[in-house]
Structure formats: C-alpha cells, structure tokens
Protein backbone atom coordinates (compact mmCIF):
# COMPACT_ATOMS: atom_id res chain seq x y z
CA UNK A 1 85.08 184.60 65.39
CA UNK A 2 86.37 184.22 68.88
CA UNK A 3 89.80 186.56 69.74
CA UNK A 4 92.47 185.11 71.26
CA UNK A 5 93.74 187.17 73.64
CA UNK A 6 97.66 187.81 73.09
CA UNK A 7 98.90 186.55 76.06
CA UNK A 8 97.59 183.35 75.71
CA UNK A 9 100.24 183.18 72.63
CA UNK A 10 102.92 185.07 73.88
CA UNK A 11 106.04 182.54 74.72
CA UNK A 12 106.15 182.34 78.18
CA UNK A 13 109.57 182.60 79.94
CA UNK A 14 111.27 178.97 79.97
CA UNK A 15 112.32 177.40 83.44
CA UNK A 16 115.84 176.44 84.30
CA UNK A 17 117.37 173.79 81.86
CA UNK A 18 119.00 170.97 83.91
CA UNK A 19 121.91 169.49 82.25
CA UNK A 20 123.28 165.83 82.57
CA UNK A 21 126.90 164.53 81.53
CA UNK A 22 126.21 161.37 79.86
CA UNK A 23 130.02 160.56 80.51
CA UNK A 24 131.06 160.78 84.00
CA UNK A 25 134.78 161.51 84.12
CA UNK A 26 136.45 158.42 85.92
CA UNK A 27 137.85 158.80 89.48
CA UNK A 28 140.92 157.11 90.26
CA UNK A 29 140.21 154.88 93.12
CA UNK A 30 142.38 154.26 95.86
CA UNK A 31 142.23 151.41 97.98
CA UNK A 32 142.86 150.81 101.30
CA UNK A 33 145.36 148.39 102.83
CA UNK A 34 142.87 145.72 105.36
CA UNK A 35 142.72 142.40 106.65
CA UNK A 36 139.70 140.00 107.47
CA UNK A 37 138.64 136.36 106.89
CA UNK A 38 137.13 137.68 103.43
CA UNK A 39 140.10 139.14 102.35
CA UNK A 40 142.21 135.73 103.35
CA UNK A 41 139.60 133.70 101.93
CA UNK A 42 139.87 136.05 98.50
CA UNK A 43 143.96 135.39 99.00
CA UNK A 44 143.56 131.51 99.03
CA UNK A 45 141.00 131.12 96.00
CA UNK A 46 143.06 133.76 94.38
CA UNK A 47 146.54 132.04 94.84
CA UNK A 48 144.64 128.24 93.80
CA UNK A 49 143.78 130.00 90.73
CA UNK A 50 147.24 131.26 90.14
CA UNK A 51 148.77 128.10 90.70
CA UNK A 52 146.50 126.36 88.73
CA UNK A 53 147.20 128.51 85.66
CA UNK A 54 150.22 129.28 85.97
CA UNK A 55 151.74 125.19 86.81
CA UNK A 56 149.49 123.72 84.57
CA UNK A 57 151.55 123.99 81.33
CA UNK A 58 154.72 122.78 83.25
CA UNK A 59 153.49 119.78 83.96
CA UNK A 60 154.62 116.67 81.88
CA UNK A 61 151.94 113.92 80.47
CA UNK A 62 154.67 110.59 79.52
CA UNK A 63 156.41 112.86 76.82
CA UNK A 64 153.76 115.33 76.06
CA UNK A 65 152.58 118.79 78.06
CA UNK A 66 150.10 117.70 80.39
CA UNK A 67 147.33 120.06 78.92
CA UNK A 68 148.34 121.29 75.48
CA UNK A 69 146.21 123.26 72.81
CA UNK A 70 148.34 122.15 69.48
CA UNK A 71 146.50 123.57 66.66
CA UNK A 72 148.77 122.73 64.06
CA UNK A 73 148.05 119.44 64.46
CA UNK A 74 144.68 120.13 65.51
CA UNK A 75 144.93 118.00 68.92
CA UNK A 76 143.79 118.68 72.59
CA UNK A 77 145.35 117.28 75.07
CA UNK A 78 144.13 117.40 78.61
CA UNK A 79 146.00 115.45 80.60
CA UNK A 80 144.84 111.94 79.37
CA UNK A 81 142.32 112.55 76.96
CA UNK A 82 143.23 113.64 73.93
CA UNK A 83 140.07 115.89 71.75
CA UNK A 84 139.93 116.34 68.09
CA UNK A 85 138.07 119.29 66.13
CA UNK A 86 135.23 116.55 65.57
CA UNK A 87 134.82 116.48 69.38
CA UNK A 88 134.18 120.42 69.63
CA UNK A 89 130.52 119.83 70.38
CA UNK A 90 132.18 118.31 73.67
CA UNK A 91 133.43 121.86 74.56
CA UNK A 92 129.77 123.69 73.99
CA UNK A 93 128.52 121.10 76.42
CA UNK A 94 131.12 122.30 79.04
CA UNK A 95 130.54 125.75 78.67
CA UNK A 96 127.14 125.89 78.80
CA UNK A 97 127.47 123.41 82.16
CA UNK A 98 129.54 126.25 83.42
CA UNK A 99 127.54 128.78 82.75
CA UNK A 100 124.19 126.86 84.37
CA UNK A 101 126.83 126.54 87.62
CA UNK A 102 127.37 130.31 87.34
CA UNK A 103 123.47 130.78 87.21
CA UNK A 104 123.29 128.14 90.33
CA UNK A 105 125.71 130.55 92.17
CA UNK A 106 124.79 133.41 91.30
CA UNK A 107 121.36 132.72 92.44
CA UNK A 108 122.63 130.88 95.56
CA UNK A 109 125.11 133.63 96.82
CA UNK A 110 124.75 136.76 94.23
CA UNK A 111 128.06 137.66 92.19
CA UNK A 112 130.37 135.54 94.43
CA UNK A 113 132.38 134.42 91.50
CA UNK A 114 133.42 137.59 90.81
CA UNK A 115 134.89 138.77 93.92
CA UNK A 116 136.81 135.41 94.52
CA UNK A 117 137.59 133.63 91.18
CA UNK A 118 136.74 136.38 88.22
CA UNK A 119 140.39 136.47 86.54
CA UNK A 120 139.50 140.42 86.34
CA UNK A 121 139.81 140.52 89.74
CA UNK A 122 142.46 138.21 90.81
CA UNK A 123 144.98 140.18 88.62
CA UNK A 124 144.05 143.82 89.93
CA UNK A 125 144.07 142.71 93.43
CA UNK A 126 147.45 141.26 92.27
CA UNK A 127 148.48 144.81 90.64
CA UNK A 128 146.45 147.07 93.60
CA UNK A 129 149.24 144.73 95.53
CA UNK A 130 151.96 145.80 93.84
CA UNK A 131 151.06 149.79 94.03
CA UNK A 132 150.61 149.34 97.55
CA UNK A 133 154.28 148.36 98.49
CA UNK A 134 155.97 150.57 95.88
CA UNK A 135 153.89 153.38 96.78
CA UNK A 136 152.53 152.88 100.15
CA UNK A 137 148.94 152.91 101.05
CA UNK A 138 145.82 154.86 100.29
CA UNK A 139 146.57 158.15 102.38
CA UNK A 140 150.26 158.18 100.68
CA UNK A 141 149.52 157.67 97.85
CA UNK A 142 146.71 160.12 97.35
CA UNK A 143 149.23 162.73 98.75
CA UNK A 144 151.65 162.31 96.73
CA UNK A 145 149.41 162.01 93.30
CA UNK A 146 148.62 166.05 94.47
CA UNK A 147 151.92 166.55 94.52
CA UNK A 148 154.74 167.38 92.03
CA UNK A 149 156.49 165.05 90.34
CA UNK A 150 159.94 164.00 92.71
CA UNK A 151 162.73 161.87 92.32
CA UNK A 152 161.56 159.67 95.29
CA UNK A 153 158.08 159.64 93.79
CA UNK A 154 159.28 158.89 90.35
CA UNK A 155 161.31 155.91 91.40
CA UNK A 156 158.20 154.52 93.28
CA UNK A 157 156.16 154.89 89.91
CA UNK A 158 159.68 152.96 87.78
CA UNK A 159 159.26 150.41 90.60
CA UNK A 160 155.32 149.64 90.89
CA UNK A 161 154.94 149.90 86.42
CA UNK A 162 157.90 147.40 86.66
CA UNK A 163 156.29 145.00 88.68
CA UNK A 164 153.22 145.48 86.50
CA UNK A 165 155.26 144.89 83.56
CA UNK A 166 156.84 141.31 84.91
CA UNK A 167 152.89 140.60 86.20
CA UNK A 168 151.37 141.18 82.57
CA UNK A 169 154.63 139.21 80.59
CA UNK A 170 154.17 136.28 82.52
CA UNK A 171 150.91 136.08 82.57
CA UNK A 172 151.03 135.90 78.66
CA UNK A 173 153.90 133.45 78.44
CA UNK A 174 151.49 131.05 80.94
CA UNK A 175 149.07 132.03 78.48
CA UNK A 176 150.66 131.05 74.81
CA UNK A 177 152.10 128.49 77.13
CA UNK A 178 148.90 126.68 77.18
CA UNK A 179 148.96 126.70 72.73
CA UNK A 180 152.77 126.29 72.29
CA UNK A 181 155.06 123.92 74.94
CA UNK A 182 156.02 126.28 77.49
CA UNK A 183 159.44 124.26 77.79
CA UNK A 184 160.70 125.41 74.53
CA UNK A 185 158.62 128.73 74.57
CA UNK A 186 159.82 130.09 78.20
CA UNK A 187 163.90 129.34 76.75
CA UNK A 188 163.11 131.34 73.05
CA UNK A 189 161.31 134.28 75.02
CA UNK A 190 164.86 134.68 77.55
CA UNK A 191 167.30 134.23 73.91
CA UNK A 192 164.71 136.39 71.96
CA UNK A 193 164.32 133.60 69.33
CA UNK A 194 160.13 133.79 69.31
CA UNK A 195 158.66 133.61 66.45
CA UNK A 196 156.39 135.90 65.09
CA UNK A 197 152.73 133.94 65.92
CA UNK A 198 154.36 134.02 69.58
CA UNK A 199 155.61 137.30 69.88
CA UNK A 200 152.50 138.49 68.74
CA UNK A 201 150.04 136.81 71.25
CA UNK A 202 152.71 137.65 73.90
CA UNK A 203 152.85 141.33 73.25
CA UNK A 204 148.74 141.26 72.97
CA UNK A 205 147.99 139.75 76.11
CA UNK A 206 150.76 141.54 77.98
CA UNK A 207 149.22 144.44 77.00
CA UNK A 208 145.39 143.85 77.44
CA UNK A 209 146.66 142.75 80.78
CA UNK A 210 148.51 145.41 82.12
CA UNK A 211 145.40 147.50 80.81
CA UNK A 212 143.04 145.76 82.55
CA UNK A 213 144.48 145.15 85.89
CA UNK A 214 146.61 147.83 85.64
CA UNK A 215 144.81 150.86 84.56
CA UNK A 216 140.89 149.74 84.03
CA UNK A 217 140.49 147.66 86.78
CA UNK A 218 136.66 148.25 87.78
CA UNK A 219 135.76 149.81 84.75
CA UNK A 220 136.42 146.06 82.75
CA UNK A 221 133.52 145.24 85.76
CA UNK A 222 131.29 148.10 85.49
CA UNK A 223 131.17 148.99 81.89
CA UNK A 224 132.41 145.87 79.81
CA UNK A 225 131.23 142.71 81.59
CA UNK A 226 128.34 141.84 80.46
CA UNK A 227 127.47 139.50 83.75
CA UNK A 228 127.08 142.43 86.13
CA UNK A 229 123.68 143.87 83.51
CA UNK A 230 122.14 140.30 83.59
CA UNK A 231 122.72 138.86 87.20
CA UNK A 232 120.25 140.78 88.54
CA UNK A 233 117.69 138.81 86.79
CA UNK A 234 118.29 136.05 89.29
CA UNK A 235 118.21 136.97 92.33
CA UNK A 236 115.38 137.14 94.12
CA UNK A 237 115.14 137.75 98.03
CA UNK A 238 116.16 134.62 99.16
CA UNK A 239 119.84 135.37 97.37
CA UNK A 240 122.63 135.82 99.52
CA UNK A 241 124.02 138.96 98.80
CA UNK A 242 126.68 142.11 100.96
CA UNK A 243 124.02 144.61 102.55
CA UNK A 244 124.04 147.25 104.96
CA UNK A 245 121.72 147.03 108.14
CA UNK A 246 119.81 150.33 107.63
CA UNK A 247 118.01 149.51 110.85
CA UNK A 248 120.22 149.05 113.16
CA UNK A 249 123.26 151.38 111.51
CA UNK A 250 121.19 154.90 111.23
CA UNK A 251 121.01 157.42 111.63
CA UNK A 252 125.06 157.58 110.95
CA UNK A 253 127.02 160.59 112.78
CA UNK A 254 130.79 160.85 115.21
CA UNK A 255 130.64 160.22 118.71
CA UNK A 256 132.47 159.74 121.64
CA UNK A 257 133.08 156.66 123.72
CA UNK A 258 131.17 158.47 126.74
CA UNK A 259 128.42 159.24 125.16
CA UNK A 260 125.00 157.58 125.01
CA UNK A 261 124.71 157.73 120.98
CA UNK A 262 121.64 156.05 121.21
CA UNK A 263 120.15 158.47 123.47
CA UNK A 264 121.36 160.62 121.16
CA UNK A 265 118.93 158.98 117.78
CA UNK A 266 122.50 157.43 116.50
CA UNK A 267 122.86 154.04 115.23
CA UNK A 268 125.99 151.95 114.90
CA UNK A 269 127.14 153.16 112.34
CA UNK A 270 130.00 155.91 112.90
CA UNK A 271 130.26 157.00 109.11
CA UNK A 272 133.68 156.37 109.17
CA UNK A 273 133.56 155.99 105.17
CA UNK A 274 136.38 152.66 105.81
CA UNK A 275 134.07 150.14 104.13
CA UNK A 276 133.90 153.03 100.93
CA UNK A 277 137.53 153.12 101.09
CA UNK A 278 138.35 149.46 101.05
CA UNK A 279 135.85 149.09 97.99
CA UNK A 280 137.68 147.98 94.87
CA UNK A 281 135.37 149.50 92.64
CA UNK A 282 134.36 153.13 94.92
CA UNK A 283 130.64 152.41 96.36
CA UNK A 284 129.15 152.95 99.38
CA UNK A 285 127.27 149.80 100.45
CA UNK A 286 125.29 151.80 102.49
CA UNK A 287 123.78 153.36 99.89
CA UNK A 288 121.95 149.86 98.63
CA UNK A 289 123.22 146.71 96.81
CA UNK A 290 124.35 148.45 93.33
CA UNK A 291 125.62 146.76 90.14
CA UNK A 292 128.97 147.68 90.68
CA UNK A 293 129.28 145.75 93.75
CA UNK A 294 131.07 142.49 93.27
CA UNK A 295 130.78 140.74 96.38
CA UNK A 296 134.55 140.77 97.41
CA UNK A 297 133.64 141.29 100.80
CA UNK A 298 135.83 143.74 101.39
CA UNK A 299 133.49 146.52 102.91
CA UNK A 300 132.61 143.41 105.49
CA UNK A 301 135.76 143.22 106.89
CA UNK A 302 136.87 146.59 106.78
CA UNK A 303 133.38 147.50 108.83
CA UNK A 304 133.86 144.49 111.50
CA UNK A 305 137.15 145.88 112.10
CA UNK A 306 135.93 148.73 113.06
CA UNK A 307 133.00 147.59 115.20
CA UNK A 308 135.37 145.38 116.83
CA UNK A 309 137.81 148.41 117.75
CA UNK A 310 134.94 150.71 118.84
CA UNK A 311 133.14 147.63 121.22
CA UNK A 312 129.96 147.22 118.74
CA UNK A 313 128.68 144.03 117.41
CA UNK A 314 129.94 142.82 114.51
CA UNK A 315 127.55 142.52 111.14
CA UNK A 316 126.55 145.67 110.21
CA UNK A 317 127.42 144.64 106.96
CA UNK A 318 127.17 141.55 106.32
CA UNK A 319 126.45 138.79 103.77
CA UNK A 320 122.66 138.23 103.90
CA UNK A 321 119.67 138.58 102.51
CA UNK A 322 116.66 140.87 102.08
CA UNK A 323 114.23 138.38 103.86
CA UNK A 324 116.57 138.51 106.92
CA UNK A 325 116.92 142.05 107.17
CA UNK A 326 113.19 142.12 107.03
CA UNK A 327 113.06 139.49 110.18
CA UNK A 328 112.02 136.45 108.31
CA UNK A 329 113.50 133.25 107.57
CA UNK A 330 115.41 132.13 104.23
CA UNK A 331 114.58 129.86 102.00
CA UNK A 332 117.87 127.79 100.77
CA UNK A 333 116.55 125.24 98.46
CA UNK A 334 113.68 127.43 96.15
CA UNK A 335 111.95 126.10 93.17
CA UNK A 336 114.58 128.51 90.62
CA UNK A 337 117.70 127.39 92.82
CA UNK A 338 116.25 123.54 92.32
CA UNK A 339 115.62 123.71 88.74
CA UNK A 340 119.47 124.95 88.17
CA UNK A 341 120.84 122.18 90.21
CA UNK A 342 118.65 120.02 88.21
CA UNK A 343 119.79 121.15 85.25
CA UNK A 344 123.35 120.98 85.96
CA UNK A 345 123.60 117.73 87.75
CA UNK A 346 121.87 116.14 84.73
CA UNK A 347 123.91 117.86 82.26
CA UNK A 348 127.17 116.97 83.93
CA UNK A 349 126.04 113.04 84.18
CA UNK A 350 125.68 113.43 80.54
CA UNK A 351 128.73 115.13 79.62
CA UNK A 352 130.71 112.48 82.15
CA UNK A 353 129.14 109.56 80.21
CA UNK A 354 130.06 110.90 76.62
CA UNK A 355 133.60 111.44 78.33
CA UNK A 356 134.00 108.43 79.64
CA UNK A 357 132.11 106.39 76.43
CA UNK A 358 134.33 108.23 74.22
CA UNK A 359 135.97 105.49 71.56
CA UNK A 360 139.51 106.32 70.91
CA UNK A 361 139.16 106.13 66.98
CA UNK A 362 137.23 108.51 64.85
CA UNK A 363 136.43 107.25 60.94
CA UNK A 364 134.86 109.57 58.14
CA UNK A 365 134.15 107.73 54.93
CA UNK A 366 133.86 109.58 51.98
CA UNK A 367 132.97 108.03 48.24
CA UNK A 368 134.80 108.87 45.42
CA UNK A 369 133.13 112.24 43.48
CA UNK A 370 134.56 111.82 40.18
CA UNK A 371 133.47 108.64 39.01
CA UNK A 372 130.06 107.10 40.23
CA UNK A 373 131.16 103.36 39.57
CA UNK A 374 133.07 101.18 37.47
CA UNK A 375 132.33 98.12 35.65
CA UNK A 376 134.66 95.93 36.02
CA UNK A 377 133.08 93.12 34.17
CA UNK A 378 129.52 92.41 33.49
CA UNK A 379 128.56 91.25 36.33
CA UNK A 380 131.14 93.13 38.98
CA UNK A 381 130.75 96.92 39.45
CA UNK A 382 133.38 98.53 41.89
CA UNK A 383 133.23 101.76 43.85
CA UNK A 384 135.82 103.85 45.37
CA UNK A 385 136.35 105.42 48.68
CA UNK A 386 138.67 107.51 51.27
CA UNK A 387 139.02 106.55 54.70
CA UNK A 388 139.99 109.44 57.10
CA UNK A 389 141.27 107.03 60.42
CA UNK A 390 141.56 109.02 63.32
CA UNK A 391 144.05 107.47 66.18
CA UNK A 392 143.28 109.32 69.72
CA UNK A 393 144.80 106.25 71.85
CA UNK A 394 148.48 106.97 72.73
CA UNK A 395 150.03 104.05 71.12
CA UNK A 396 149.95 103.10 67.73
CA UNK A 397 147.17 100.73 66.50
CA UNK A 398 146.14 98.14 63.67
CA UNK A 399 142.57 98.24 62.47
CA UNK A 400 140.91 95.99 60.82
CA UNK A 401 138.23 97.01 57.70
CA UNK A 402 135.21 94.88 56.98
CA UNK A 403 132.00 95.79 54.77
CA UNK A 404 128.79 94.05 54.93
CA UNK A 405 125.40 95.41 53.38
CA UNK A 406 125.33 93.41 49.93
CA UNK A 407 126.08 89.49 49.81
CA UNK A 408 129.20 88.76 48.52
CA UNK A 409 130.33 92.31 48.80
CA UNK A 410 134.42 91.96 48.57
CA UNK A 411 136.86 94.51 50.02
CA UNK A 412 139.55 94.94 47.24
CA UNK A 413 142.57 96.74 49.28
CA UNK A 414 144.38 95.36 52.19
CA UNK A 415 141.51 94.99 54.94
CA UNK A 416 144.71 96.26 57.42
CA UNK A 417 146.29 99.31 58.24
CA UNK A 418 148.86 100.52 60.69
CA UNK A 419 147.88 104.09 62.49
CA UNK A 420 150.21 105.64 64.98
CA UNK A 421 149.16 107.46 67.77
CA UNK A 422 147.39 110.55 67.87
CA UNK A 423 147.67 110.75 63.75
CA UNK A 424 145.03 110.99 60.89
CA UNK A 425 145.04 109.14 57.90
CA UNK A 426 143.44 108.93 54.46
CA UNK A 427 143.20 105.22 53.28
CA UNK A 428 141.71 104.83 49.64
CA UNK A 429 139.79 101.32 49.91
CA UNK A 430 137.70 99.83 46.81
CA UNK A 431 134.61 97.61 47.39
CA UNK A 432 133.28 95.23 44.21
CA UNK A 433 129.81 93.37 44.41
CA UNK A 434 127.68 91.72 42.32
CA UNK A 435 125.37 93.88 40.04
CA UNK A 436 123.01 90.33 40.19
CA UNK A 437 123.33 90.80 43.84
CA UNK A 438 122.17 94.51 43.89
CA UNK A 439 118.31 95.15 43.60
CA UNK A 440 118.79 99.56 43.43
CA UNK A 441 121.01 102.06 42.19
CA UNK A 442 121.86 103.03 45.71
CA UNK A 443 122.51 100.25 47.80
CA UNK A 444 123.39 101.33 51.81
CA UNK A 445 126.41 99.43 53.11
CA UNK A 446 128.47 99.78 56.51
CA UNK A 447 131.94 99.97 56.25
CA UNK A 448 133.50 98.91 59.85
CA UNK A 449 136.71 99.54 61.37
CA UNK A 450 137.75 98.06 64.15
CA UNK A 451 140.90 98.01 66.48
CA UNK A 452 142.72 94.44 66.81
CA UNK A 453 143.98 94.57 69.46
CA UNK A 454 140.63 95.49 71.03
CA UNK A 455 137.33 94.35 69.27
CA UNK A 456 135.30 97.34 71.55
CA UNK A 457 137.38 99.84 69.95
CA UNK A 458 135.54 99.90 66.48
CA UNK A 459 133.37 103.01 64.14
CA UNK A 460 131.09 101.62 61.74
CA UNK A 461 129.99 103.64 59.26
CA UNK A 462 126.96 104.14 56.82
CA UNK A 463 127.89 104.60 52.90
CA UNK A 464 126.54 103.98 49.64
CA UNK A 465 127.02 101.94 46.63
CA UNK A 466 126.60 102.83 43.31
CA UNK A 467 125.81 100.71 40.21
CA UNK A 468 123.98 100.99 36.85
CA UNK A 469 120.57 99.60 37.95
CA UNK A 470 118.00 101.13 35.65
C-alpha cells in the first residue's frame, strides 16, 4: 500500500477571510439647493399633479362631489359617469392600459415617470423643500447635524417637522377626501367631530406619508418599489436614458483657468462631485446608469451649470443613449417600442368604446330557490323571480318589463316600476305560461327591461322556466 506522505494531509494555513455586511447602514443624504430647465420642468409636472389631487375633491358635479368613491352605497362617481361594483372589470382594463403606457415610456425615455410624476417623489422634493428653508442648504445643514444640539438649531428642527406635519395631514384629508365629501370632512377634522373610519385613514396616511417623504425618501425607491428591479428589462440601447460622457469627461482632476488641461491628459470633467450632491438618492452618474437612478435630471443641470460657469460645453451629462455615445444614430420607433404603442392604442379604443357604449341600467335576474314552480291550475304553472334594477342615469326613471320565450307567456306583476337615480332595487315579478305551451322542463326565456322614456336604454336578460314536464 502506497504512504501518504503527512504533509499532503496536514491542514494547510487558511488565507484571509473577506467579510461582507449584507446591510449597509443608510447615509443620510443631503441635497443640494440648484436650478435648471429639469428642475423647472420637475416643478411644473410636480405642481399639475398637486393641483390635480389636491382640487379634485372640491370640485362640485350638480349636487354631488365631482369624483367621489362612496362605498357605502357602493357608487363611483367620476365626474359624469357614475360606476357600480359590476363595472369593476372596467377598472382592470385601466390599469393594465396604464401600466402598458408605463412600459411605452419606460422603454421610450427609461424611468422618466419617476423623476417627474412618481407621487414618491413629488412629496420628498416637497419635504427636501421644506428642510431646505428651515434649515438652510446642504453645507448648513451638514454642519450643524455634527454639531450639538442648540436652541437656534432646535427651533429650525420644530419648524421644518412642522411643516412636514401640515404636508402629511393634508395630504390625507385630500386623500379620505376622495372616499368621504371633503366639504363635510375638511369642517369635522377643524371641530374634531371625525369619526372613527376617518380618523383612522387620516392618522394612517399622515403617517406613512411623513415616513416616506419625510424620513425614507430614496429608500421607498431603492428598496421597496418594485419598478426600479424590472425596468431594466426594457430598455435596450436605443432607450433614452441620464449618462455620463466617459469620453469626453476623463480623465477627471482640478485645474486652473490658465492651464492647458488637455495638454495635461484631463477631460472636462473637473470632479467637482455637484452632480453627486444634487442627486436625490446619493449616486454618482459617472460611475454608470445604476438602479437607483431615477431620471430626475438633476445631476444634468447641476453639471451644465457648472460647464457653463467654467466656459465648457454643455452635455457632459446628458439625456441620451448608449448608441449615441458610441457615435451612431438612434432608432425612435423599434419593433418593442411599436408593439407597446400598438398595444395601448388598441386597448384604449376599446376601453373608450365600452365607456362610451355603457347603458345606464344594470338588471340581474335571479329565480326563486325555494320553490321550483307552482301549479296554479292544470294547465298554468307560475314561476317566481327577483329583479335587482340598477339606475346609473342621474334622474329617476320608469322601466318597462316584458318576457317573451314561450307563447302566451303572461307577466303577472305590474310590468312598471319607478327607479330613482343612482339606486338599486329588488322587484319580485311572477311569470305564468301554459304547461300545453311548454315542450321541456327547462324552458329559456328573456326577461327585458327597458327605459320609457328611452327605448335604447334597455338589459335583456336570459332565465329559465320551470314546470313539471316529465
């Protein structure tokens, strides 16, 4: 038998064991003050989105909110229209036709949406705001956060957390606004007469706010959206997206006005670290396009600025793409940006039609359970049924009730009934026919309903009959 010899089987010493956090501990960002044409644009979508949400549930519809949630009476008003529970397969179609658009932008121009209409971001530019003139801007403030605590500084803090307070309440009164009428919610809030479903959502979404524009900010972004882990997917190098010009800005390094930096191997950029300081959620752009990045467009401003200052051409970051920094030309309209436009425009022609087509009555009919039939005589058998009668119009409405489906088929109860608007009835009805006039034991019939005051407002609906036919 062969010997092994013992240092063949002697542990060896062990290298150096590297060690990785798997939790970074956050950084508190501070953001610079700037301007730019990125930033204003940012300031207009921001302040349409504002207004939007925050008028919308003042506005007055004849004698209803405008665009009211009511789920105790389980209607949806938006603006005209009003939606039932029946029509919730109306509100998958619109989400997934605003998703598609988000694909077709996304794809188009990267993560635009979230750096100028995310709601995430609106409210924490609206909060990094609010720190900035309570507390002054980035140098200031990172000075005094090494500092102790102060009566000055303290009353700085009161101020800014006060601000963010008023920000987060009234964002959650717009918000329970939109599910209780904000014209009787906005007075109980000020006399502290809410109730407790109210006070509740109030108190939730003041504080999920405040969190998340307040204290999360980028982390909501980085860690919790799920949109910045999928967009990737589609882009492709034709997608518009913020990138650094590696070609023109490096090498990076200081220099003075006199000198001849590119005699000296420098490019234009001057590694200032402005366009990392503007950055809402802490990259460096330079470093590649990175999943944090949200396309706010900060860094581009913040970097023209400074090329403008210093006598350099603008765009050394830029929104572009990777086919142009490579010298070639982009495609706009690609077979994957196509096929989402497709998709959309044909799903929103559908979804307008439905709209648009949409009958303002709904009708369920629903036999009566406990007793199959009843013979009424020899030769009559009668069946029962419910009626639910759905009014969505906005003024009250007679309908008329025919059946058809057996000859002589008779409708027993009043063929009329009054329904007011925007209410649901049940309406018993009972329908007798001829057993010498019925061939089956389950006979199909339609029972119609139709408005008289307008014969193309109608439902007509497929039920059965029932009678002892062996």
């Amino acid at each position: 038998m062969k010997q092994i010899p013992v240092s063949d089987i002697t542990p060896k010493p062990s290298r150096e064991v590297e060690t990785y956090d798997l939790y970074a501990k956050r950084e508190h960002i501070y953001v610079k003050f700037y301007k730019g044409i990125y930033k204003n644009l940012r300031i207009i979508s921001g302040a349409i989105m504002l207004a939007m949400f925050y008028g919308f549930p003042w506005i007055q519809w004849g004698d209803r909110q405008a665009i009211l949630f009511d789920l105790p009476n389980r209607q949806f008003h938006v603006f005209s229209a009003t939606f039932w529970p029946q029509d919730f397969i109306l509100l998958s179609v619109l989400l997934i036709i605003l998703a598609f658009v988000l694909f077709v932008v996304t794809v188009f121009a990267g993560r635009l949406w979230c750096g100028y209409a995310c709601p995430q971001f609106v409210w924490t530019w609206l909060f990094i705001w609010a720190e900035r003139i309570t507390e002054g801007d980035r140098n200031q403030r990172m000075r005094q956060d090494k500092k102790p605590m102060t009566a000055v500084l303290f009353s700085r803090k009161i101020a800014k957390h006060s601000i963010w307070f008023v920000l987060s309440i009234s964002t959650a009164i717009a918000f329970v606004g939109y599910f209780t009428p904000i014209r009787e919610l906005a007075p109980s809030f000020i006399a502290l007469g809410l109730g407790p479903w109210e006070l509740w959502w109030i108190g939730f979404i003041g504080v999920a706010t405040y969190g998340n524009a307040g204290w999360l900010r980028e982390q909501v972004c980085i860690y919790m959206c799920p949109y910045a882990r999928f967009q990737s997917v589609m882009f492709d190098r034709d997608t518009l997206v913020i990138s650094y010009d590696e070609i023109r800005g490096e090498s990076r390094g200081k220099r003075s006005r006199k000198t001849d930096y590119v005699a000296e191997g420098l490019g234009d950029c001057i590694d200032c670290h402005h366009c990392v300081n503007v950055c809402p959620t802490g990259i460096d752009i330079r470093d590649g396009l990175q999943i944090e990045c949200v396309a706010c467009g900060a860094c581009v401003d913040a970097c023209d600025d400074i090329m403008s200052r210093i006598g350099y051409k603008k765009g050394l970051i830029k929104y572009t793409t990777e086919t142009n920094l490579e010298g070639g030309d982009t495609r706009i309209l690609r077979p994957k940006l196509l096929s989402y436009l497709v998709i959309v425009i044909a799903m929103m022609i559908y979804f307008g039609y439905v709209i648009f087509d949409r009958k303002p009555i709904e009708v369920d009919v629903h036999r009566d359970r406990s007793q199959m039939f009843i013979e009424v005589s020899d030769e009559l058998i009668e069946n029962a049924y419910t009626l639910k009668i759905a009014n969505k119009g906005h003024t009250e409405e007679r309908f008329l009730i025919t059946v058809t489906g057996i000859p002589g088929i008779q409708l027993m109860s009043i063929d009329t009934v009054l329904v007011k608007a925007g209410e649901l009835i049940d309406y018993p009805i009972r329908i007798r026919a001829s057993i010498y006039k019925i061939s089956q034991r389950n006979t199909p019939i339609d029972i119609r309903v139709v408005a008289k005051s307008n014969a193309d407002t109608y439902s007509v609906n497929e039920s059965r009959f029932m009678a002892p036919i062996n």
